[in-house]
Protein backbone atom coordinates (compact mmCIF):
# COMPACT_ATOMS: atom_id res chain seq x y z
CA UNK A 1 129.93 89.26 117.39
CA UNK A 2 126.55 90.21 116.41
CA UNK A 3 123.83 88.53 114.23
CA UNK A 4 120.52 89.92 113.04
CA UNK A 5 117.46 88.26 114.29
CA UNK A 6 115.19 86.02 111.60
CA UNK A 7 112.74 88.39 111.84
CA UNK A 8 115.19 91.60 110.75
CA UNK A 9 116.39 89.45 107.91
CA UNK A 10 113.35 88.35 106.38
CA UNK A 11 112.18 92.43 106.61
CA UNK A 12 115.10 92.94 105.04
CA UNK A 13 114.80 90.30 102.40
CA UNK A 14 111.13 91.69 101.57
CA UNK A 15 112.53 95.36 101.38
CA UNK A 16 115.47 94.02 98.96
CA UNK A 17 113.49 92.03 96.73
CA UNK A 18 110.86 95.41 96.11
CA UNK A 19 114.15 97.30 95.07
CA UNK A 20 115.03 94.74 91.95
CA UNK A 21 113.65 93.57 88.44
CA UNK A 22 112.79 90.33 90.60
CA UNK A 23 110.42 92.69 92.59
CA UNK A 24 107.54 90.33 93.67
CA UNK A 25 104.95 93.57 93.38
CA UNK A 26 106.29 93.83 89.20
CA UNK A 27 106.59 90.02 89.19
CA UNK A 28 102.60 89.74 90.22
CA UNK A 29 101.73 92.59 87.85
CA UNK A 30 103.82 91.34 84.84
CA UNK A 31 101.75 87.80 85.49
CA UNK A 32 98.41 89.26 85.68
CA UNK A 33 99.05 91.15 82.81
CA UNK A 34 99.82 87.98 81.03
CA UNK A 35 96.65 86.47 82.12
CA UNK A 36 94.94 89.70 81.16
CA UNK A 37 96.46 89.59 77.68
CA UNK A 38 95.46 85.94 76.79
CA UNK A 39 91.90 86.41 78.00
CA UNK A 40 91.92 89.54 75.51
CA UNK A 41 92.95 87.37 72.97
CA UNK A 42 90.60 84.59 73.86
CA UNK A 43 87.70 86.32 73.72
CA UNK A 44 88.77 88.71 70.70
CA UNK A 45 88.94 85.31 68.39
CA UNK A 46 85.17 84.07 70.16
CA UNK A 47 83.41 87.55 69.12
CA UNK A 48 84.80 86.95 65.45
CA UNK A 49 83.43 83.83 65.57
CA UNK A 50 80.08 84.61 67.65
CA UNK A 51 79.83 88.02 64.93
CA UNK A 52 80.67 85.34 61.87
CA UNK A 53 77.42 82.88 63.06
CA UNK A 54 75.02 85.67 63.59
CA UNK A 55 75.41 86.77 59.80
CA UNK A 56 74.98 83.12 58.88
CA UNK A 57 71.72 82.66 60.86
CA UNK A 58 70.47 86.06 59.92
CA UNK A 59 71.01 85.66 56.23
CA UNK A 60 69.74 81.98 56.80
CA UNK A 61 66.37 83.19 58.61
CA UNK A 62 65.85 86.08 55.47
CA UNK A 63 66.03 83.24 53.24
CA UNK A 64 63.68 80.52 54.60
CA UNK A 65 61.10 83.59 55.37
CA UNK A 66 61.82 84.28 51.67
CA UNK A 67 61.84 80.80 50.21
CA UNK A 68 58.89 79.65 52.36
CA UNK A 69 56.15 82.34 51.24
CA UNK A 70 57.48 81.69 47.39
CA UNK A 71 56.78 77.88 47.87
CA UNK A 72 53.59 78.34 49.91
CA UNK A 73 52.25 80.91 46.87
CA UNK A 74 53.69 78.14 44.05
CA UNK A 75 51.98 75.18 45.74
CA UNK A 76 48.63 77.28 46.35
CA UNK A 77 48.85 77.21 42.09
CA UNK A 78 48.89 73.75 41.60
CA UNK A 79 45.97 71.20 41.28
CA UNK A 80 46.88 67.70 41.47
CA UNK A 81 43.77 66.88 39.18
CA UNK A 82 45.44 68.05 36.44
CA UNK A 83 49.03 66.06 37.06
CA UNK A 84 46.76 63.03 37.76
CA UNK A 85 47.31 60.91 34.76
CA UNK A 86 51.59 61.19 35.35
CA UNK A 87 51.10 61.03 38.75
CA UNK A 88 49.61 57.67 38.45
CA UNK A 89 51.83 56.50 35.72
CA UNK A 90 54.72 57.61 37.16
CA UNK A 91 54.27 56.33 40.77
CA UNK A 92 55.11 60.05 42.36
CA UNK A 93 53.25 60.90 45.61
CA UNK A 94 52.67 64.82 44.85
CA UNK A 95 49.99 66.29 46.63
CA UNK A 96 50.45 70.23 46.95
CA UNK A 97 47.90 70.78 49.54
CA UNK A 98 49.59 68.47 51.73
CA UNK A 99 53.01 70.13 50.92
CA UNK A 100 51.89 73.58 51.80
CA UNK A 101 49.79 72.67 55.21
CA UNK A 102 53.40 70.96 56.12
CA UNK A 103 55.41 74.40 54.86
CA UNK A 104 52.76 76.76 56.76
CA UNK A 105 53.00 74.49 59.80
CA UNK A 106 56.60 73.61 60.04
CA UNK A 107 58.56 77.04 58.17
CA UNK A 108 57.34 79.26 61.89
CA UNK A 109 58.70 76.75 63.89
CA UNK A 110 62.09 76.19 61.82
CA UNK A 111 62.20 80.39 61.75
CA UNK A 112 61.78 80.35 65.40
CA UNK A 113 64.61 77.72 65.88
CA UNK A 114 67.07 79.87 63.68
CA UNK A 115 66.15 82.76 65.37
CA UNK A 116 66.66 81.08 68.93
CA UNK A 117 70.01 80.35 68.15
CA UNK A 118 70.45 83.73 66.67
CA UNK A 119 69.21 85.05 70.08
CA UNK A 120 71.59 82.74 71.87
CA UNK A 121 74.58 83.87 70.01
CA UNK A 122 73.68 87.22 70.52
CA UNK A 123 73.59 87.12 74.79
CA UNK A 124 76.83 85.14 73.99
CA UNK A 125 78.75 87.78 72.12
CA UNK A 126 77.62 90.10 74.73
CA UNK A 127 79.53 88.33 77.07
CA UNK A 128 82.35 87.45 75.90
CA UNK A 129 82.64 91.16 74.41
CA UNK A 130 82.29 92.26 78.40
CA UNK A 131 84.70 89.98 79.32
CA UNK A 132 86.95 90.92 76.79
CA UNK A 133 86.43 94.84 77.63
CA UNK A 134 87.53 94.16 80.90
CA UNK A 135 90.74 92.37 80.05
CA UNK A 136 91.45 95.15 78.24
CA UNK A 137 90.27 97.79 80.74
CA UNK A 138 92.19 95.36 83.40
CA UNK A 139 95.85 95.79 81.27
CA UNK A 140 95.40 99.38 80.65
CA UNK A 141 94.89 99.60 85.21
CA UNK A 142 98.11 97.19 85.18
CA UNK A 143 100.19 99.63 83.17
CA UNK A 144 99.52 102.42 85.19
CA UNK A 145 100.15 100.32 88.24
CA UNK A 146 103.37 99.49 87.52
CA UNK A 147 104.17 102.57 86.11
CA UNK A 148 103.76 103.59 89.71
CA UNK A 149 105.14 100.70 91.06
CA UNK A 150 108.38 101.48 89.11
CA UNK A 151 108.25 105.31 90.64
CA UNK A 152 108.03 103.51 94.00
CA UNK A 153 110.71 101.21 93.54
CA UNK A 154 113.03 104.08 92.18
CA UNK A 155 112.43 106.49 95.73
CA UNK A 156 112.88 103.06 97.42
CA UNK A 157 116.41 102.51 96.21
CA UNK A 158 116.92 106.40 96.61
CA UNK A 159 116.09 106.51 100.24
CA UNK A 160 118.45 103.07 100.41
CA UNK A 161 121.46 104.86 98.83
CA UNK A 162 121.14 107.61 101.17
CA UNK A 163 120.83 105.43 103.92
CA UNK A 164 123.44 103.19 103.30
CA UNK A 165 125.91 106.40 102.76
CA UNK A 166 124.89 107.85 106.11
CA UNK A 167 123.39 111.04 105.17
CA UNK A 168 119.57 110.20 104.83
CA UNK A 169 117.32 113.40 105.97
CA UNK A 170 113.91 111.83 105.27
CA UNK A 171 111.43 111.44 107.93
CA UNK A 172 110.06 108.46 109.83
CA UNK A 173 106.59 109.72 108.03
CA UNK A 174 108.11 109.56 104.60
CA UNK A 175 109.18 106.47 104.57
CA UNK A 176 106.22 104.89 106.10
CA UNK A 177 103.94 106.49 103.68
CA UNK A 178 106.13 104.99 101.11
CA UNK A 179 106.31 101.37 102.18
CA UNK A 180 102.73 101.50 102.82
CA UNK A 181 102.15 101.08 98.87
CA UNK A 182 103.99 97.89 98.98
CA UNK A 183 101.37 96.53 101.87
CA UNK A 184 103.58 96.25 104.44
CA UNK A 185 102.16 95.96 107.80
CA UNK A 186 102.67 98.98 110.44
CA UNK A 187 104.95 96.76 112.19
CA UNK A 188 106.54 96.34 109.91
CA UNK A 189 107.13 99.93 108.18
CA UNK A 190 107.65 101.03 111.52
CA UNK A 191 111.01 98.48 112.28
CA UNK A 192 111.89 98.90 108.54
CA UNK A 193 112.14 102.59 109.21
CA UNK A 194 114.13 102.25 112.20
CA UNK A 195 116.73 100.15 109.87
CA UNK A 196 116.87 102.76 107.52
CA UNK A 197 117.13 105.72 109.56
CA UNK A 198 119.22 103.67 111.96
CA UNK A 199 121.21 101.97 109.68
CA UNK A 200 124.37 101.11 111.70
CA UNK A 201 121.74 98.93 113.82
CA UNK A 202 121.75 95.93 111.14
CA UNK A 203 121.50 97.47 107.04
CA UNK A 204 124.89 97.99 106.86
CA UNK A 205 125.21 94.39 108.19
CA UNK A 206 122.57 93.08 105.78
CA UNK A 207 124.05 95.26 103.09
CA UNK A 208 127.36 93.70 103.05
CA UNK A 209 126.11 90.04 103.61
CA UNK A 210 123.46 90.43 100.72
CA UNK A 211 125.85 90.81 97.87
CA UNK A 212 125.41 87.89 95.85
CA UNK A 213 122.91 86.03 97.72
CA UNK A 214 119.52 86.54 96.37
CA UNK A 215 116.54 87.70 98.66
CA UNK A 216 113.48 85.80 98.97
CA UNK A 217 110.65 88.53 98.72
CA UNK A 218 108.51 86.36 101.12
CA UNK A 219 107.87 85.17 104.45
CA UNK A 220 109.21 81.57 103.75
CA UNK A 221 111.80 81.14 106.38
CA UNK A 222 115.59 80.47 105.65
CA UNK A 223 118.56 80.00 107.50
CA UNK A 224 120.43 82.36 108.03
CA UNK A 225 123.84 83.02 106.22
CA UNK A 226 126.87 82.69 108.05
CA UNK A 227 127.94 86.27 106.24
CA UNK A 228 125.37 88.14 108.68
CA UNK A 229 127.88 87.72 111.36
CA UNK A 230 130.09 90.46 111.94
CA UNK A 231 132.91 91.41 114.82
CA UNK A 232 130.74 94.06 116.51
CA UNK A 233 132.07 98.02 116.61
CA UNK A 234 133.20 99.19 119.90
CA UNK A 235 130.66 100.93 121.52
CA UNK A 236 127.94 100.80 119.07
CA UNK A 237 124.99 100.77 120.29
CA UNK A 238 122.08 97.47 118.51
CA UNK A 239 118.72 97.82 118.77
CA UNK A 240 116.45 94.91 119.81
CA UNK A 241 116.99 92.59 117.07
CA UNK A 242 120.07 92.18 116.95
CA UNK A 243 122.13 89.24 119.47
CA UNK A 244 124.99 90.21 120.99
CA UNK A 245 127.64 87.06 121.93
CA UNK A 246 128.36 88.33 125.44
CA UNK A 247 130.58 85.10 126.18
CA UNK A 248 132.96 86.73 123.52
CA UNK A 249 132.53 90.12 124.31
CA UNK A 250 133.24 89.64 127.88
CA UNK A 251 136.42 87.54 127.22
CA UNK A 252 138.44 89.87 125.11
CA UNK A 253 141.01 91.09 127.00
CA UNK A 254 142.09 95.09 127.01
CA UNK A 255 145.50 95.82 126.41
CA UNK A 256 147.58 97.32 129.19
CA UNK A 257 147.66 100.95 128.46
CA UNK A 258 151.53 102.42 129.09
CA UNK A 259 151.27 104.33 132.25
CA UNK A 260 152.36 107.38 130.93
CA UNK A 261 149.38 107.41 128.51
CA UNK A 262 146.64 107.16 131.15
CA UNK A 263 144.51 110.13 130.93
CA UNK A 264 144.08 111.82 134.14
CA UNK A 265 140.57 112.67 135.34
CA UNK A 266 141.29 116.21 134.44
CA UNK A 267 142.41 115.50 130.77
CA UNK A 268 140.00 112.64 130.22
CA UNK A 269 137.58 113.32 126.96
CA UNK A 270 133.90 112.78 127.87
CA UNK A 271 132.27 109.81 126.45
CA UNK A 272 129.86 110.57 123.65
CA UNK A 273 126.52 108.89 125.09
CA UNK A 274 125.06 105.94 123.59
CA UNK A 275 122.37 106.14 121.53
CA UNK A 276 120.36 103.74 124.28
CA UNK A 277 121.00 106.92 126.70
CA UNK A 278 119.01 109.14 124.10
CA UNK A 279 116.73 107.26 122.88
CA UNK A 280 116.00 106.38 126.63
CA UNK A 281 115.40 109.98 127.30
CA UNK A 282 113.28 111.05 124.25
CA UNK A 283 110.73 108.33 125.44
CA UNK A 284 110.90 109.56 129.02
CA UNK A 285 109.90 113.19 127.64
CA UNK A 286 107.18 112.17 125.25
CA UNK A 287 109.05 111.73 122.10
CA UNK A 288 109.55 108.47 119.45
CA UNK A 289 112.95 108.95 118.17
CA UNK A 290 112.01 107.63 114.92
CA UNK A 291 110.23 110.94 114.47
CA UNK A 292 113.55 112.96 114.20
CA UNK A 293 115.32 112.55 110.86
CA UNK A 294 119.13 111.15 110.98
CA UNK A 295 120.90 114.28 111.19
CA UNK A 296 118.85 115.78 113.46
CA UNK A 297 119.57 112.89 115.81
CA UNK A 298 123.11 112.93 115.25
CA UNK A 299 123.05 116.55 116.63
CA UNK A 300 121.19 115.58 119.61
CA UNK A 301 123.71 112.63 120.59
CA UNK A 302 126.44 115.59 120.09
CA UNK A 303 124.75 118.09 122.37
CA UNK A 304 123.31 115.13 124.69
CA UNK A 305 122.46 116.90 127.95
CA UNK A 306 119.31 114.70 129.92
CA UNK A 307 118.79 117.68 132.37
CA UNK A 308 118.42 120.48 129.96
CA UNK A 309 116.37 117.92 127.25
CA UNK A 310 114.25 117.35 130.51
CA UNK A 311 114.25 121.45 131.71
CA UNK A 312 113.34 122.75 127.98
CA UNK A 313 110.22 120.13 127.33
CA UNK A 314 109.33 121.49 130.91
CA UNK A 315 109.64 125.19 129.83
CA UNK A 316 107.60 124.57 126.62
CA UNK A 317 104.77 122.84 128.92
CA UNK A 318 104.88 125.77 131.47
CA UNK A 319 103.80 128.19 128.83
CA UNK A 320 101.32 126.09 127.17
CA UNK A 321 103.51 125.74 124.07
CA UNK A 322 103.31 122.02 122.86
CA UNK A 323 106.65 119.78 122.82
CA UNK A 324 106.02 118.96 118.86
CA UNK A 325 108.18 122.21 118.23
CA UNK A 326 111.25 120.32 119.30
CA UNK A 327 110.81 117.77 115.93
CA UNK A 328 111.41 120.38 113.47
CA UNK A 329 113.63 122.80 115.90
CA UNK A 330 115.73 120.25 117.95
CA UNK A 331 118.49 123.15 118.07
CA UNK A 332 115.90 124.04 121.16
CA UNK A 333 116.01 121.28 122.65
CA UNK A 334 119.70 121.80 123.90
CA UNK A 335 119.54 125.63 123.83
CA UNK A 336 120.28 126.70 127.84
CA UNK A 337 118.73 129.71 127.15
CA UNK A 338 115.39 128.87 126.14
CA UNK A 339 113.16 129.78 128.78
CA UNK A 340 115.10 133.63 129.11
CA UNK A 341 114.45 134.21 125.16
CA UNK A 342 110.82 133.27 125.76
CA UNK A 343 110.90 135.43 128.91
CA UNK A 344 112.00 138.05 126.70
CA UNK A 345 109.64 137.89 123.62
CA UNK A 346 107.04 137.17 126.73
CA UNK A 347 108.00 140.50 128.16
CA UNK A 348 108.17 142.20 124.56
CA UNK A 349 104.47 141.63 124.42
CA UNK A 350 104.56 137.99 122.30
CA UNK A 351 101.92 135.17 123.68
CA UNK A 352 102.94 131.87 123.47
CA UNK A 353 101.25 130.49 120.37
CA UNK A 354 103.01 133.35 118.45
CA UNK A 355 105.69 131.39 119.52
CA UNK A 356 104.69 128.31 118.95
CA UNK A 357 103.89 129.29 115.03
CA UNK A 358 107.14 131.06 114.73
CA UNK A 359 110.06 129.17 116.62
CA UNK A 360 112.63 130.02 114.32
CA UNK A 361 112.89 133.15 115.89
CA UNK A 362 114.63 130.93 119.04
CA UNK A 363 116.51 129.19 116.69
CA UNK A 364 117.90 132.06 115.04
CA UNK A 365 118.92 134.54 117.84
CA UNK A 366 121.28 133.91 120.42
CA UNK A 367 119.71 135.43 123.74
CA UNK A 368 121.78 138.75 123.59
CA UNK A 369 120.70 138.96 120.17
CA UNK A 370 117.45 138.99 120.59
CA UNK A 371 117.70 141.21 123.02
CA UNK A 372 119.86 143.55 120.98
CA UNK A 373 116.87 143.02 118.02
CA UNK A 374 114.26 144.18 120.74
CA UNK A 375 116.41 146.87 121.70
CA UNK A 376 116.53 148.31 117.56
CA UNK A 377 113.17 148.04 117.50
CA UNK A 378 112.62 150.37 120.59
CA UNK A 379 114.98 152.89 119.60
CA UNK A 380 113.23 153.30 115.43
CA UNK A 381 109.76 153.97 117.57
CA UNK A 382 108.25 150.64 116.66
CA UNK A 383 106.45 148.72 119.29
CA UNK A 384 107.92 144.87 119.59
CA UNK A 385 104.51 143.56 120.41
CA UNK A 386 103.16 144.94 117.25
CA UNK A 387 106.00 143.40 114.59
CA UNK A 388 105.12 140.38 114.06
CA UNK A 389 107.45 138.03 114.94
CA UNK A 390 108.45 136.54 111.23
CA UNK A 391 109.85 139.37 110.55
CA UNK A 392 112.63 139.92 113.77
């Protein structure tokens, strides 16, 4: 029986969640987009209004400058001598020169109010018209952000389906570089990587567990569903995370094979290694596994052979040649030949960083090949250590 660990699952849960409409990253973006739309509004509405009271004020300061100097130059007309008689009769208190000292001293100070307020409204609009230029400045950045997002999210699902059907071929790199738009921590691109690349060590465990149950998107931890546990393949291998009931494992009992059916030691098939046994040795040479794509793996389980691994990353080193060949090339890492076809091209006149730049040429030619291609060369009068080696 195995289980994934808290930790796996709540990776998992993250990575899940991105690959939905539920996405947290679209989620965020759809709400700040919201916020950035009312603000927009908001602030659209306040610069009518703010654009509506500066007209008021500036029509209203026009006319008191207006009205002011036609009152001052009326009053500056009058005489209250000759008004006396029904001024006194008719109880008025008129006097003109008192009228226009109060207009000359109070109309510059009532012009200066207005225009204060004018002022005011002015800075104001300013404002709120920034403010409202950035809201819009701020959804036009949103829309381009999710448009990405959404490109994301679609080569996240693709690199999922091609996980999840066993034949992803994208590197450790790739994927790395991908999840580290969604933020995702090294740790954690790293691990999710591994899943992905890996994914008979837990995704098709989560895959077939998270049908129906919704993923969280978060850190908040959960307990974990009883459909995460799964009766564990025979000899597959589980990377860290993953908890292995040994109590059960160790008390299943093997059925009595029929005598006649016992393989001899002659006809017994050899065991294909576990993937512990090659992942074991690509750290002992140098290597992170995670830096070969799927396939390429697969191929080195199939031709799994420690001492040769262990006498090619030697052969590379002896000629100066550095082991970062094997990534792209792994057909070298398992080809017994190696060091005689660099012995050849060696004696043919190659140095080792024409090599290094052109290791295809190992790939493609078996040694007697090769030799048989040096040979051709020879006999049309070309010199080997003149062709360059792209085109053998």
């Amino acid at each position: 029986m195995k289980m994934l660990s808290s930790d796996t699952t709540r990776l998992l849960d993250k990575l899940y969640n991105l690959r939905g409409e539920d996405s947290v990253v679209l989620v965020s973006m759809d709400r700040e987009r919201e916020s950035a739309e009312q603000t927009r509004d908001r602030t659209s509405a306040l610069k009518a209004e703010l654009q509506e009271r500066i007209g008021e004020l500036t029509a209203e300061e026009t006319v008191l400058a207006d009205e002011g100097e036609k009152l001052k130059n009326a009053l500056a007309t009058i005489k209250k001598s000759e008004f006396s008689t029904v001024i006194d009769h008719l109880h008025i208190e008129f006097d003109p020169e008192a009228i226009k000292r109060k207009v000359e001293n109070t109309l510059p100070l009532t012009l200066e109010k207005v225009a204060a307020e004018k002022k005011k409204a002015g800075e104001e609009l300013v404002k709120v018209e920034d403010e409202m230029n950035e809201a819009i400045a701020k959804i036009e950045e949103l829309g381009i952000r999710r448009d990405e997002a959404l490109a994301n999210q679609e080569k996240l699902n693709k690199y999922f389906e091609l996980a999840l059907s066993s034949n992803i071929n994208i590197t450790r790199d790739e994927i790395t570089s991908l999840l580290s738009q969604f933020e995702f921590t090294d740790e954690e691109q790293r691990e999710a990587a591994k899943l992905m690349m890996f994914p008979e060590d837990g995704l098709f465990l989560y895959d077939k567990a998270f049908n129906g149950r919704p993923a969280s998107g978060s850190d908040v931890e959960s307990e974990e569903p009883e459909s995460l546990i799964e009766e564990e393949k025979e000899n597959e291998p589980l990377i860290d995370d993953i908890i292995i009931d040994t109590k059960q494992t160790e008390s299943k009992e093997e059925k009595p094979k029929k005598e006649e059916e016992a393989p001899t030691e002659k006809n017994e098939p050899a065991k294909a290694p576990a993937k512990e046994d090659l992942v074991n040795i690509l750290t002992e040479l140098g290597f992170d596994y995670l830096d070969f794509k799927n396939n390429d793996f697969n191929k080195l389980k199939e031709h799994f052979d420690a001492i040769v691994f262990k006498e090619n990353v030697k052969v590379m080193d002896s000629f100066g040649i550095n082991k970062d060949v094997f990534v792209d090339n792994i057909e070298l890492l398992y080809d017994k030949d190696l060091k005689a076809k660099i012995d050849t091209l060696i004696k043919a006149g190659k140095q080792p960083q024409d090599i290094y730049l052109n290791p295809n040429v190992l790939v493609k030619y078996t040694l007697d090949e090769l030799n048989t291609t040096i040979k051709m060369l020879q006999d049309s009068g070309l010199e080997p250590k003149n062709v360059p080696l792209m085109a053998y």
